[in-house]
N, C-alpha and C. Protein backbone atom coordinates (compact mmCIF):
# COMPACT_ATOMS: atom_id res chain seq x y z
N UNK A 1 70.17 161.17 123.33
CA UNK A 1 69.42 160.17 122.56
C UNK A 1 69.42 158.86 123.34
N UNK A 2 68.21 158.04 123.49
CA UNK A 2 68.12 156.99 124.37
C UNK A 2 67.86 155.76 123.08
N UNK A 3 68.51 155.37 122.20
CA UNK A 3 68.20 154.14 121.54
C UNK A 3 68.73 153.43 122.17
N UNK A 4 68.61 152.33 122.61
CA UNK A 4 69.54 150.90 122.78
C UNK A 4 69.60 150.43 121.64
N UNK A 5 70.55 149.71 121.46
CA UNK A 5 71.45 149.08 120.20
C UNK A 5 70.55 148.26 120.29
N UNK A 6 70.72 147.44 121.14
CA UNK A 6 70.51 145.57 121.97
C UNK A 6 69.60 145.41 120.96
N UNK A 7 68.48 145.70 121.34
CA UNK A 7 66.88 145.05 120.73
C UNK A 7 67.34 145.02 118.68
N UNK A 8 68.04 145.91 119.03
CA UNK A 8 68.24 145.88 117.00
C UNK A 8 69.39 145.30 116.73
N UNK A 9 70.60 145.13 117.31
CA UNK A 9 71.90 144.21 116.96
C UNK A 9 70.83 142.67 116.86
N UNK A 10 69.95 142.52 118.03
CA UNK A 10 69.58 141.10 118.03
C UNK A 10 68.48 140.34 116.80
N UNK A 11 68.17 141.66 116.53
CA UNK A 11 67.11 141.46 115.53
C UNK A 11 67.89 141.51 114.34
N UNK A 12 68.49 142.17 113.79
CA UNK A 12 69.72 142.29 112.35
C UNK A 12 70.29 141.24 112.52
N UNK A 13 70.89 140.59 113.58
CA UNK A 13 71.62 139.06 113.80
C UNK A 13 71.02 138.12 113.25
N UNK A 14 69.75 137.89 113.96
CA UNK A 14 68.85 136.71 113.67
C UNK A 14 68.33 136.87 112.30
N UNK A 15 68.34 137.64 112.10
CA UNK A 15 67.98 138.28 110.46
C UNK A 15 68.58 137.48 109.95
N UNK A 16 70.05 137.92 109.53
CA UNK A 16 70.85 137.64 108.81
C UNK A 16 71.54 136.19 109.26
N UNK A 17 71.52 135.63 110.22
CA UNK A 17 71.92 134.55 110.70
C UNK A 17 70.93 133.49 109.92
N UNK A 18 69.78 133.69 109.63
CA UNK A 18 68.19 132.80 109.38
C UNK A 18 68.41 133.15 108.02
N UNK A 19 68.74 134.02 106.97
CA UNK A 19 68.62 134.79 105.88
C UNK A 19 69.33 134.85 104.63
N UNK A 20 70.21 134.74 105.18
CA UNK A 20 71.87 134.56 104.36
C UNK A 20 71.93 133.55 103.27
N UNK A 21 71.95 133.71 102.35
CA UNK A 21 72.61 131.91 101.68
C UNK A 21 74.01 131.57 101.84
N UNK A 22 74.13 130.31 102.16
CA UNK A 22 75.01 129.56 102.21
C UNK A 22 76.17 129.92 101.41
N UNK A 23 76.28 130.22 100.19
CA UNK A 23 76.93 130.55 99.35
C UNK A 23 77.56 131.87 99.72
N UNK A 24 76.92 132.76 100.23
CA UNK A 24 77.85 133.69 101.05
C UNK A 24 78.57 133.33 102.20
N UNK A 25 80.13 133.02 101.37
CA UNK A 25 80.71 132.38 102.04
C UNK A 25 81.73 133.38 103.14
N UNK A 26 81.84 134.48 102.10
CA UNK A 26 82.65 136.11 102.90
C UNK A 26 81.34 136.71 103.45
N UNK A 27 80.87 137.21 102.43
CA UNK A 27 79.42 138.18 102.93
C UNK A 27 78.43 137.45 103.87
N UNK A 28 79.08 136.77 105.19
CA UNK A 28 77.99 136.58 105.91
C UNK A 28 77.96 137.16 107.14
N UNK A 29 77.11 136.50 108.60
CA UNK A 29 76.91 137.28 109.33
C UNK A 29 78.40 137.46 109.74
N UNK A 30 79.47 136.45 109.83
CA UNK A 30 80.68 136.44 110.52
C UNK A 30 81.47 137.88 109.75
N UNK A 31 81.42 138.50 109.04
CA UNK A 31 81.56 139.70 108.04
C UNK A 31 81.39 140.88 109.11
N UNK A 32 79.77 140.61 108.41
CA UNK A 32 79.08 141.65 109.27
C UNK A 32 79.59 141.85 110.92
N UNK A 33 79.56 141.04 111.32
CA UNK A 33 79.92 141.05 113.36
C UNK A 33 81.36 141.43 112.93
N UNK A 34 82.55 141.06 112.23
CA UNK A 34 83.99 142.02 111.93
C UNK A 34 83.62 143.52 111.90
N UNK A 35 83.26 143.68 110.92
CA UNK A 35 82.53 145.03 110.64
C UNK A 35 81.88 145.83 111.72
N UNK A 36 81.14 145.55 112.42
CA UNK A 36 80.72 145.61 113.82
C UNK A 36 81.92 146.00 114.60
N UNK A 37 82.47 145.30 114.74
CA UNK A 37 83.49 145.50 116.18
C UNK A 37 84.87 146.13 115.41
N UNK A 38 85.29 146.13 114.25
CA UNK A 38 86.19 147.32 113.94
C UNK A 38 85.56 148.82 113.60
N UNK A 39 84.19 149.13 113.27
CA UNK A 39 84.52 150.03 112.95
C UNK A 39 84.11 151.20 114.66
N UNK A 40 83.86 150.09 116.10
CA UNK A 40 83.74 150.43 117.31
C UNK A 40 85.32 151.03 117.63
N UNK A 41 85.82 150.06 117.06
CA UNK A 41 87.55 150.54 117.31
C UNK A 41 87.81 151.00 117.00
N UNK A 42 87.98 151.17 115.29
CA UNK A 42 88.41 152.36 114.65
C UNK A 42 87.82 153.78 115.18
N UNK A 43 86.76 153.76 115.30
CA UNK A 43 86.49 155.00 115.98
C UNK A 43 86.92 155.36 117.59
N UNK A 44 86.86 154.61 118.00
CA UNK A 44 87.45 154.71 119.56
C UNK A 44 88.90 155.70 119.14
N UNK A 45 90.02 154.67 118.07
CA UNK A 45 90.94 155.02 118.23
C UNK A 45 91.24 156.74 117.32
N UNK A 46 90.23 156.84 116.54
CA UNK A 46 90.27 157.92 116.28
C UNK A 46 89.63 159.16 116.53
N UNK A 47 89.23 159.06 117.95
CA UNK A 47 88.49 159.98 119.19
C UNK A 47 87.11 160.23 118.61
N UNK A 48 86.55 159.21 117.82
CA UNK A 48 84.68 159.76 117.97
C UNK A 48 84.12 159.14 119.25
N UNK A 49 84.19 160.41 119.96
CA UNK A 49 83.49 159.63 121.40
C UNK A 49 82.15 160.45 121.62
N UNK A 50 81.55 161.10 120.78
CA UNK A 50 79.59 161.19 120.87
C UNK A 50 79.13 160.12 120.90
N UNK A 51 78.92 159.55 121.66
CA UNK A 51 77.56 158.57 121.71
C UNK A 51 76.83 158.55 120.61
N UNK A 52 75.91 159.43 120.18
CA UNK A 52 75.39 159.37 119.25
C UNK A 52 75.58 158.86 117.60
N UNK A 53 77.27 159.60 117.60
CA UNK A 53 78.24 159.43 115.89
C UNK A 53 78.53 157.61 116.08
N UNK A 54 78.94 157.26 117.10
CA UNK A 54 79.16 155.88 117.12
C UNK A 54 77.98 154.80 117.38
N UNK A 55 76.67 155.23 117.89
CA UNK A 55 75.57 154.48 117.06
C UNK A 55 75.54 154.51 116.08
N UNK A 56 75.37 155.25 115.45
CA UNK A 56 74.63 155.67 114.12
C UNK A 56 76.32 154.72 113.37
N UNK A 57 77.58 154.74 113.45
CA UNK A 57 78.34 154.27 112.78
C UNK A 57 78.32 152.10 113.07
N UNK A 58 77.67 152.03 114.50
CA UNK A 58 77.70 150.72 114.48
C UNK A 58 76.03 150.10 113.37
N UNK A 59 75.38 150.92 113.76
CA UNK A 59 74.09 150.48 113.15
C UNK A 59 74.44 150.49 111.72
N UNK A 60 74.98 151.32 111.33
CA UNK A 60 75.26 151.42 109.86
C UNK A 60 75.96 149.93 109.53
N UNK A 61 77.05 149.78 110.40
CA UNK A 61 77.89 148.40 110.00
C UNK A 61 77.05 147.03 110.33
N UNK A 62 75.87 147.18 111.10
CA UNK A 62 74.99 145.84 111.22
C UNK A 62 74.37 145.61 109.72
N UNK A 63 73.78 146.94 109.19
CA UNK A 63 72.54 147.08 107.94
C UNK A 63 73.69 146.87 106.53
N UNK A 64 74.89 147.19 107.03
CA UNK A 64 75.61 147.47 105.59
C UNK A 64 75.93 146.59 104.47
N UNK A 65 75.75 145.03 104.86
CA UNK A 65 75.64 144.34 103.55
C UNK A 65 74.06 143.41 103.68
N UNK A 66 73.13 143.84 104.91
CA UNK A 66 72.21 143.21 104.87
C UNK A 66 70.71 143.57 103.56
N UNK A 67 71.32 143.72 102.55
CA UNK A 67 71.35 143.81 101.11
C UNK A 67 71.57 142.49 100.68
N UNK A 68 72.21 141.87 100.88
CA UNK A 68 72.76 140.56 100.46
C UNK A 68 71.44 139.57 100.73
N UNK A 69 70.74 139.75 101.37
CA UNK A 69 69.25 138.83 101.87
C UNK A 69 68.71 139.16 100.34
N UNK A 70 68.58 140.29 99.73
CA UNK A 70 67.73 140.11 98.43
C UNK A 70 68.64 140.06 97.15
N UNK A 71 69.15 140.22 97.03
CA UNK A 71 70.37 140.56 95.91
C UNK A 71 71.93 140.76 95.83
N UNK A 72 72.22 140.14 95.03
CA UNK A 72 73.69 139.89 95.05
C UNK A 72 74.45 141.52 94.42
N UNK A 73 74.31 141.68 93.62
CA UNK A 73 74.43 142.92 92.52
C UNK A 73 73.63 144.33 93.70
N UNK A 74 74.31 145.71 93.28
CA UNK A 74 73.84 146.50 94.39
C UNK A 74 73.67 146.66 95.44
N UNK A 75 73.50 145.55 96.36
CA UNK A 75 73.36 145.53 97.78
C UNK A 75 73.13 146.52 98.50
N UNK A 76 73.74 147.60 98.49
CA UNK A 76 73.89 148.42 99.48
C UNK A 76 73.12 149.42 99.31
N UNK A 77 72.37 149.35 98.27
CA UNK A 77 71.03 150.25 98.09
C UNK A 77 69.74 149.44 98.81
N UNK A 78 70.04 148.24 98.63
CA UNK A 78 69.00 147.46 99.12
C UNK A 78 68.98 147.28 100.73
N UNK A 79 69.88 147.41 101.06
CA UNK A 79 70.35 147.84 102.57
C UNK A 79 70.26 148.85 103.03
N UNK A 80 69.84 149.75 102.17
CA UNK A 80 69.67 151.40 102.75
C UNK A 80 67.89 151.18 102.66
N UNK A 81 67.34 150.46 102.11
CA UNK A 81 66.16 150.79 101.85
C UNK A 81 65.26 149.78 102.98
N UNK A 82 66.19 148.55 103.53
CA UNK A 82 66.13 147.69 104.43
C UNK A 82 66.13 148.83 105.57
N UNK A 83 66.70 149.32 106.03
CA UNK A 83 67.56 150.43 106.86
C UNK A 83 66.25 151.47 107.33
N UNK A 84 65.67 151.66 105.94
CA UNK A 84 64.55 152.57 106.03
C UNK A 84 63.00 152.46 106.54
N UNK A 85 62.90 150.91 106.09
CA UNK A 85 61.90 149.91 106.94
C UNK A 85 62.31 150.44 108.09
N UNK A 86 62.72 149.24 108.50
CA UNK A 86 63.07 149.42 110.09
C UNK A 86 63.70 149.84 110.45
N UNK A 87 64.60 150.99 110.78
CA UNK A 87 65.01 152.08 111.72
C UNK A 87 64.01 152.76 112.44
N UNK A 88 63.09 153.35 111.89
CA UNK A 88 61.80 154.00 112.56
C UNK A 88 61.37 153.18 113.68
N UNK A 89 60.93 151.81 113.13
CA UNK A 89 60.50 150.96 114.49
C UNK A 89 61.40 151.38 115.40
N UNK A 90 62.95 151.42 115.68
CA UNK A 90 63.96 151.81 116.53
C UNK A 90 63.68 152.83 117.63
N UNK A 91 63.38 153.70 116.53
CA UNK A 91 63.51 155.03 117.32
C UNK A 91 64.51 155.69 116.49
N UNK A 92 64.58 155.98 115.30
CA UNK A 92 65.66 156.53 114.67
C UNK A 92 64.52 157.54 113.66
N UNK A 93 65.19 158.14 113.78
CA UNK A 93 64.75 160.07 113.06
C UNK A 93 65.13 159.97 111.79
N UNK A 94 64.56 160.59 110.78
CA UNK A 94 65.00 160.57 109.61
C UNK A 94 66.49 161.31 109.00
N UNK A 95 66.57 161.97 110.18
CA UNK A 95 67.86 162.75 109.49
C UNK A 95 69.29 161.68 109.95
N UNK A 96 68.65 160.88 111.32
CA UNK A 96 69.92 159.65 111.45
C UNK A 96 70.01 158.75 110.13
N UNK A 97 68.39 158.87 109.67
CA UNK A 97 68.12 157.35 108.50
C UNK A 97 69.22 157.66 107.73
N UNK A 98 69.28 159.17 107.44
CA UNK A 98 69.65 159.54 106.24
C UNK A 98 71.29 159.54 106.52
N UNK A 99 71.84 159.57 107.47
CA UNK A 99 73.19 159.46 107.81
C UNK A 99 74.01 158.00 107.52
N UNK A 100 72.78 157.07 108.01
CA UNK A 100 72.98 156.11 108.20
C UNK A 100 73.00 154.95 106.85
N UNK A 101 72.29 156.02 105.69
CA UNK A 101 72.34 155.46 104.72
C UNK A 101 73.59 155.64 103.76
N UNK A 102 73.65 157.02 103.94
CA UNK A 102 74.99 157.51 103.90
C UNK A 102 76.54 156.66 104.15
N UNK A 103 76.23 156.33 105.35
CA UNK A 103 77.57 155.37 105.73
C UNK A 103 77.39 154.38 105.18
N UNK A 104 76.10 153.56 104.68
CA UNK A 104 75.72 152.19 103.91
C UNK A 104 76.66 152.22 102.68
N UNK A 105 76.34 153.39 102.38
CA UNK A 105 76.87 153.59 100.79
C UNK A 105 78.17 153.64 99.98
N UNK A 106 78.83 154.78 101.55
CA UNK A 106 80.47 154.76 101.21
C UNK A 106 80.99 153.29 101.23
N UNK A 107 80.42 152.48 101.52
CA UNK A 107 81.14 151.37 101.57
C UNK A 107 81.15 150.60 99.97
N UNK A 108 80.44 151.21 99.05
CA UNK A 108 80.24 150.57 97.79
C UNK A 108 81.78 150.96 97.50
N UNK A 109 82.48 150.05 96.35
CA UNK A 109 83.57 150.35 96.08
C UNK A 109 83.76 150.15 94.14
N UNK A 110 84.22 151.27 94.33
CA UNK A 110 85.17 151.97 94.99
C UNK A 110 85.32 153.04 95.99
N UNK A 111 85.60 152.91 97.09
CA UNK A 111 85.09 153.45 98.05
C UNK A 111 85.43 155.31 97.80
N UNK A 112 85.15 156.03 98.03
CA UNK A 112 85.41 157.70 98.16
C UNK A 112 84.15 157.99 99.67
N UNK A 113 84.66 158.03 100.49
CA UNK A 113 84.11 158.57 101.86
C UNK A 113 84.14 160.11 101.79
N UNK A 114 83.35 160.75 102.66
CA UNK A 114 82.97 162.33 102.27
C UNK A 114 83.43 163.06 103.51
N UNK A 115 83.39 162.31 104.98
CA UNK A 115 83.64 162.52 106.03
C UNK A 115 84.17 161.66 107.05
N UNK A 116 84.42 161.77 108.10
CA UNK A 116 85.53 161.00 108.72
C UNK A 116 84.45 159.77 109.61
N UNK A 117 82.91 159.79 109.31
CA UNK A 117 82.29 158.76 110.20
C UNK A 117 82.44 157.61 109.08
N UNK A 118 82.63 158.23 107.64
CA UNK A 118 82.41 157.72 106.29
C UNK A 118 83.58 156.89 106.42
N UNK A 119 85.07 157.20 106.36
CA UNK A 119 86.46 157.19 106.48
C UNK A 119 86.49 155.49 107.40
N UNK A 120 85.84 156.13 108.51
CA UNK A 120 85.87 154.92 109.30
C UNK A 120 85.09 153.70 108.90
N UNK A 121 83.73 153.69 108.56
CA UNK A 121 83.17 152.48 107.97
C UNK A 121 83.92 152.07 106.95
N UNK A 122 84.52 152.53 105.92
CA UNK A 122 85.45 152.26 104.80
C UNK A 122 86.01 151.56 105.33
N UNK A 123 86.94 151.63 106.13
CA UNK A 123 88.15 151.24 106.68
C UNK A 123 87.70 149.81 107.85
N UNK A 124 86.67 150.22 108.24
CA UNK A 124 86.72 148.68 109.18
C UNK A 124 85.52 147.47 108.09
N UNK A 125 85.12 148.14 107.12
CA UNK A 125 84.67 146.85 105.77
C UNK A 125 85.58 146.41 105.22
N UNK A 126 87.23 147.37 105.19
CA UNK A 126 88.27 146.09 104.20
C UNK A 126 89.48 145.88 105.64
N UNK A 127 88.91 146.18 106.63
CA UNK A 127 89.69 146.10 107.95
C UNK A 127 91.44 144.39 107.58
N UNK A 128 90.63 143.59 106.74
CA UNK A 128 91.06 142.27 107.09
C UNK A 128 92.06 142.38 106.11
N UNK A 129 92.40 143.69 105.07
CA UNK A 129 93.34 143.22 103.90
C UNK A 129 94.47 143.33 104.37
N UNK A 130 94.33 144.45 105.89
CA UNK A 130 95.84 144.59 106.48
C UNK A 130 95.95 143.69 107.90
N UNK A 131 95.35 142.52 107.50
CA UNK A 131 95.83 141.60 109.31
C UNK A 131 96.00 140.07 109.01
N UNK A 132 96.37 139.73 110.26
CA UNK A 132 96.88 137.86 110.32
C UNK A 132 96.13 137.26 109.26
N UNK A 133 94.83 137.58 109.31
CA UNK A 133 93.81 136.76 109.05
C UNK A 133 93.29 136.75 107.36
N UNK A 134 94.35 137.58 106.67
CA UNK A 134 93.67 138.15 105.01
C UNK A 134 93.48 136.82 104.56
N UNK A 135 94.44 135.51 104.53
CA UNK A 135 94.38 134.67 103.55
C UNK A 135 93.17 133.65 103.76
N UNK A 136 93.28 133.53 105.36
CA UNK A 136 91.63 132.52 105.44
C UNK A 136 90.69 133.47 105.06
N UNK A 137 90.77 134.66 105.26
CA UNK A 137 89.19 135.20 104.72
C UNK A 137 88.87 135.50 103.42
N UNK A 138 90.70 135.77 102.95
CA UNK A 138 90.51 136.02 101.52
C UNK A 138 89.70 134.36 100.57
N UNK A 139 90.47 133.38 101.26
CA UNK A 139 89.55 132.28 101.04
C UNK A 139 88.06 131.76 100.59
N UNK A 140 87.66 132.65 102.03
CA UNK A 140 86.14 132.61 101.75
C UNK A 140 85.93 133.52 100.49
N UNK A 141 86.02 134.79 100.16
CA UNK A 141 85.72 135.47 98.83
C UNK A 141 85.90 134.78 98.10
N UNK A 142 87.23 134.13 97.50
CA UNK A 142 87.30 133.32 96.59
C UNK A 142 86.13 132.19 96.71
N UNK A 143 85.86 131.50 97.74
CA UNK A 143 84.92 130.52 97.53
C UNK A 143 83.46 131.10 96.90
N UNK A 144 83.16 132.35 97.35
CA UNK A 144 81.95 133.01 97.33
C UNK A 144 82.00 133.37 95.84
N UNK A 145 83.33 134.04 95.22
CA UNK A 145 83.34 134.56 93.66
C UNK A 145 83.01 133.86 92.70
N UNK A 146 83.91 132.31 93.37
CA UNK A 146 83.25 131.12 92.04
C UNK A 146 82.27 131.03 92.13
N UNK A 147 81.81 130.84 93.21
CA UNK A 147 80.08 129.84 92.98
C UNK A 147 79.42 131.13 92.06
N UNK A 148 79.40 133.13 92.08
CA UNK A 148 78.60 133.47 92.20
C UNK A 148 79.32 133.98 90.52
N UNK A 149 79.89 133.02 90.07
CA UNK A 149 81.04 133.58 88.52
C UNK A 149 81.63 134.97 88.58
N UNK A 150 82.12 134.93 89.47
CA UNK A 150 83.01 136.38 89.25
C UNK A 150 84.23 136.17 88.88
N UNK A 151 84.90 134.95 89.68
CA UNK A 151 86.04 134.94 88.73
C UNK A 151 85.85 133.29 88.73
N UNK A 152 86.38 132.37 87.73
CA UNK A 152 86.63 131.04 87.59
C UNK A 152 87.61 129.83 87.95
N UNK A 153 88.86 130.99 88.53
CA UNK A 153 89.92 130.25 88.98
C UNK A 153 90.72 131.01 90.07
N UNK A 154 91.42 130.36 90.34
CA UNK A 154 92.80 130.87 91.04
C UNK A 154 93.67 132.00 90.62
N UNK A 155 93.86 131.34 89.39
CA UNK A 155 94.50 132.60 88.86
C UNK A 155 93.97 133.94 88.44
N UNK A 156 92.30 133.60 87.81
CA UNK A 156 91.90 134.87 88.13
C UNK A 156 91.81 135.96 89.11
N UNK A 157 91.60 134.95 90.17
CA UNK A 157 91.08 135.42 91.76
C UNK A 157 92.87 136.42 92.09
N UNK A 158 93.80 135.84 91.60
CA UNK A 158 95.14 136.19 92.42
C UNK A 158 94.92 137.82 91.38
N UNK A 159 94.98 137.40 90.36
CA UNK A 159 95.21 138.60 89.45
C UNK A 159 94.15 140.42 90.16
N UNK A 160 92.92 139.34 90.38
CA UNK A 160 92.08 140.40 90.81
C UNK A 160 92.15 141.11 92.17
N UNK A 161 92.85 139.97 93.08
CA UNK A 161 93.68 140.55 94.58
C UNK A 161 94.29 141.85 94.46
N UNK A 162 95.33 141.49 93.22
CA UNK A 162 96.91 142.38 92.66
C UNK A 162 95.53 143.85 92.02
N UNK A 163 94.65 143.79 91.80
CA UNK A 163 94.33 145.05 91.17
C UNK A 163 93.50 145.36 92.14
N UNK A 164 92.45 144.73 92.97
CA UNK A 164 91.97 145.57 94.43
C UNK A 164 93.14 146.52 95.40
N UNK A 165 93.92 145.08 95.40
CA UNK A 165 95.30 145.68 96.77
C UNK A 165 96.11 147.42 96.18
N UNK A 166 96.06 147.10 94.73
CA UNK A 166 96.86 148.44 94.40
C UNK A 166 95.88 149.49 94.43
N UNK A 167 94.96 149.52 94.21
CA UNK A 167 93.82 150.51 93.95
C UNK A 167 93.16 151.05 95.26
N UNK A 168 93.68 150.00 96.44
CA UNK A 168 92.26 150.48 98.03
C UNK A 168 93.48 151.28 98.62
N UNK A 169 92.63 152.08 99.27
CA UNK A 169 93.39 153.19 99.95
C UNK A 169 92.70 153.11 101.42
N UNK A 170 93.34 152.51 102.49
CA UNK A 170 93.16 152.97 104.02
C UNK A 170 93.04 154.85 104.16
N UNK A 171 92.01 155.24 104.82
CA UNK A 171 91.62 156.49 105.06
C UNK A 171 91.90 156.95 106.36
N UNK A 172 91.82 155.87 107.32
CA UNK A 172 92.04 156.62 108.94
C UNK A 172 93.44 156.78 109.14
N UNK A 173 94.03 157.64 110.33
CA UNK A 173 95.23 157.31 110.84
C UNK A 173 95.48 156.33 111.36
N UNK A 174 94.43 155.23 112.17
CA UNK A 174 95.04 154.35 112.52
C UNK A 174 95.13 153.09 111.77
N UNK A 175 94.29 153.11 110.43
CA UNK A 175 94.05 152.36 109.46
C UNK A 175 95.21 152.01 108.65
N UNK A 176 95.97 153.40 108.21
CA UNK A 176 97.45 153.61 107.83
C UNK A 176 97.94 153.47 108.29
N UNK A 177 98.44 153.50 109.63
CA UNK A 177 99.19 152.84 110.54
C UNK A 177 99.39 151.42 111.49
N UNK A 178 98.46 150.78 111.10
CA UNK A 178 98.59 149.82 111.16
C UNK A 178 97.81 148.89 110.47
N UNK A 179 97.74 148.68 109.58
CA UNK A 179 97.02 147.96 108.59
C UNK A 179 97.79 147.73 107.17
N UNK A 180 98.37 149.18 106.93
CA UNK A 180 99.13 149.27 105.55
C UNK A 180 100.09 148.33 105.51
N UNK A 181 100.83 148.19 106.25
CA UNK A 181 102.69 147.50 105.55
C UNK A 181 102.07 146.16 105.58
N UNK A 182 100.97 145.66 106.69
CA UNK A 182 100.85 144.28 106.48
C UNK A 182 100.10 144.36 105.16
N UNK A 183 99.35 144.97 104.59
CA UNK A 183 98.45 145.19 103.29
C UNK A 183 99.30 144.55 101.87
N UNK A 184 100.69 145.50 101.88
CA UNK A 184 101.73 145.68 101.42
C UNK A 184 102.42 143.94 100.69
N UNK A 185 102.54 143.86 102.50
CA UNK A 185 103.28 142.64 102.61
C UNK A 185 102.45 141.42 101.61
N UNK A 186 100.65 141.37 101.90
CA UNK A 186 100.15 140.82 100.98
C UNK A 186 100.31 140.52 99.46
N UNK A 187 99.88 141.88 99.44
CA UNK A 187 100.03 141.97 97.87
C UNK A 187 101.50 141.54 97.23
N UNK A 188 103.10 141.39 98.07
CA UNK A 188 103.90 141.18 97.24
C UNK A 188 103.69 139.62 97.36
N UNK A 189 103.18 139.26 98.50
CA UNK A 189 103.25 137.65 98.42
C UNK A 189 102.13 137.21 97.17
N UNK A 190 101.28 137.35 97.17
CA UNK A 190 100.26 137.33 95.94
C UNK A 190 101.21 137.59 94.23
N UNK A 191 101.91 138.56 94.12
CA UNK A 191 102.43 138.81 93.21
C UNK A 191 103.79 138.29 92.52
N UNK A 192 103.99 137.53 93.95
CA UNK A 192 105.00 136.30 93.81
C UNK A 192 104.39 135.03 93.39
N UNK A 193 103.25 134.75 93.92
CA UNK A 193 102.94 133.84 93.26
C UNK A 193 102.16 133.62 92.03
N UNK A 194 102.36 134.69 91.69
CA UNK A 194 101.55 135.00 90.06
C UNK A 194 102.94 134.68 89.44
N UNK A 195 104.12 135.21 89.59
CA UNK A 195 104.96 135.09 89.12
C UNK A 195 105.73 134.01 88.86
N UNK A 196 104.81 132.94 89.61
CA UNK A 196 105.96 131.96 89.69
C UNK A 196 105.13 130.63 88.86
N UNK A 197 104.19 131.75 88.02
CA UNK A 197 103.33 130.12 87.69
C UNK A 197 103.95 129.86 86.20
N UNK A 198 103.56 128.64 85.63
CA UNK A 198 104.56 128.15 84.56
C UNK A 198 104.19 128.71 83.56
């Protein structure tokens, strides 16, 4: 298969770079480009080396919240249907569309992946709950939840951490292995400070 990425990473970029509201303060392009480059790794490290399985898994992670351009609620249907526009212009076959929509989807959560290209997009969309970086990014969500009323405070936001963190399940081996204990480590710090309020 001869697609180049290039011409379509640059076009989904500028997309979503020009597209986005402001108010997506997690869900923006800086998301998306994470998403991008873990789920290259995650698969590296868990030997998908077809060429082909790892397009089709990066393209999936460019299109996968670019849903968010029309609607807040659902997204990822709206991203599969974005996906469906333009992939063809690409050079993409319908049975990739259909793969590719596929991987759009497992990412709705609660996540249940069906196969291991699935496993991996899962895993590099909540990539950040197990690294250095959870609390500045967890940040941005919180900034993004108020404005969009999902939750109203702090304390909601902590409470709702404590019931994501217990409920998400890392799927890869290397996801579980290195992602979990720091995951872990989160959630008790979060649950300390629930605990400690007056």
């Amino acid at each position: 298969m001869s697609i180049s990425l290039e011409p379509l990473y640059e076009h989904i970029v500028a997309k979503l770079r020009e597209g986005l509201s402001k108010d997506l303060t997690y869900h923006s392009l800086h998301h998306t480009l994470d998403v991008f480059e873990q789920v290259s790794l995650i698969a590296l490290k868990e030997g998908v080396t077809a060429p082909q399985e790892l397009l089709l898994l990066q393209v999936a992670a460019l299109y996968h919240d670019a849903g968010f351009l029309y609607t807040y609620q659902q997204h990822e249907e709206r991203s599969c249907t974005l996906a469906k526009e333009e992939l063809p212009g690409f050079g993409f076959t319908p049975e990739e569309i259909t793969i590719i929509c596929r991987l759009i989807m497992a990412t709705q959560v609660p996540q249940a992946p069906q196969n291991k290209l699935q496993e991996i997009i899962c895993d590099a969309d909540l990539d950040y709950l197990g690294r250095d970086d959870f609390f500045p990014i967890g940040q941005t969500l919180f900034q993004e939840f108020t404005c969009y009323g999902v939750v109203q405070n702090e304390e909601q936001w902590n409470q709702l951490q404590v019931r994501f963190l217990e409920s998400h399940t890392f799927f890869t081996s290397f996801s579980k292995n290195s992602r979990e204990t720091q995951k872990q480590q989160h959630l008790a710090l979060i649950k300390a400070k629930l605990n400690q309020r007056p």
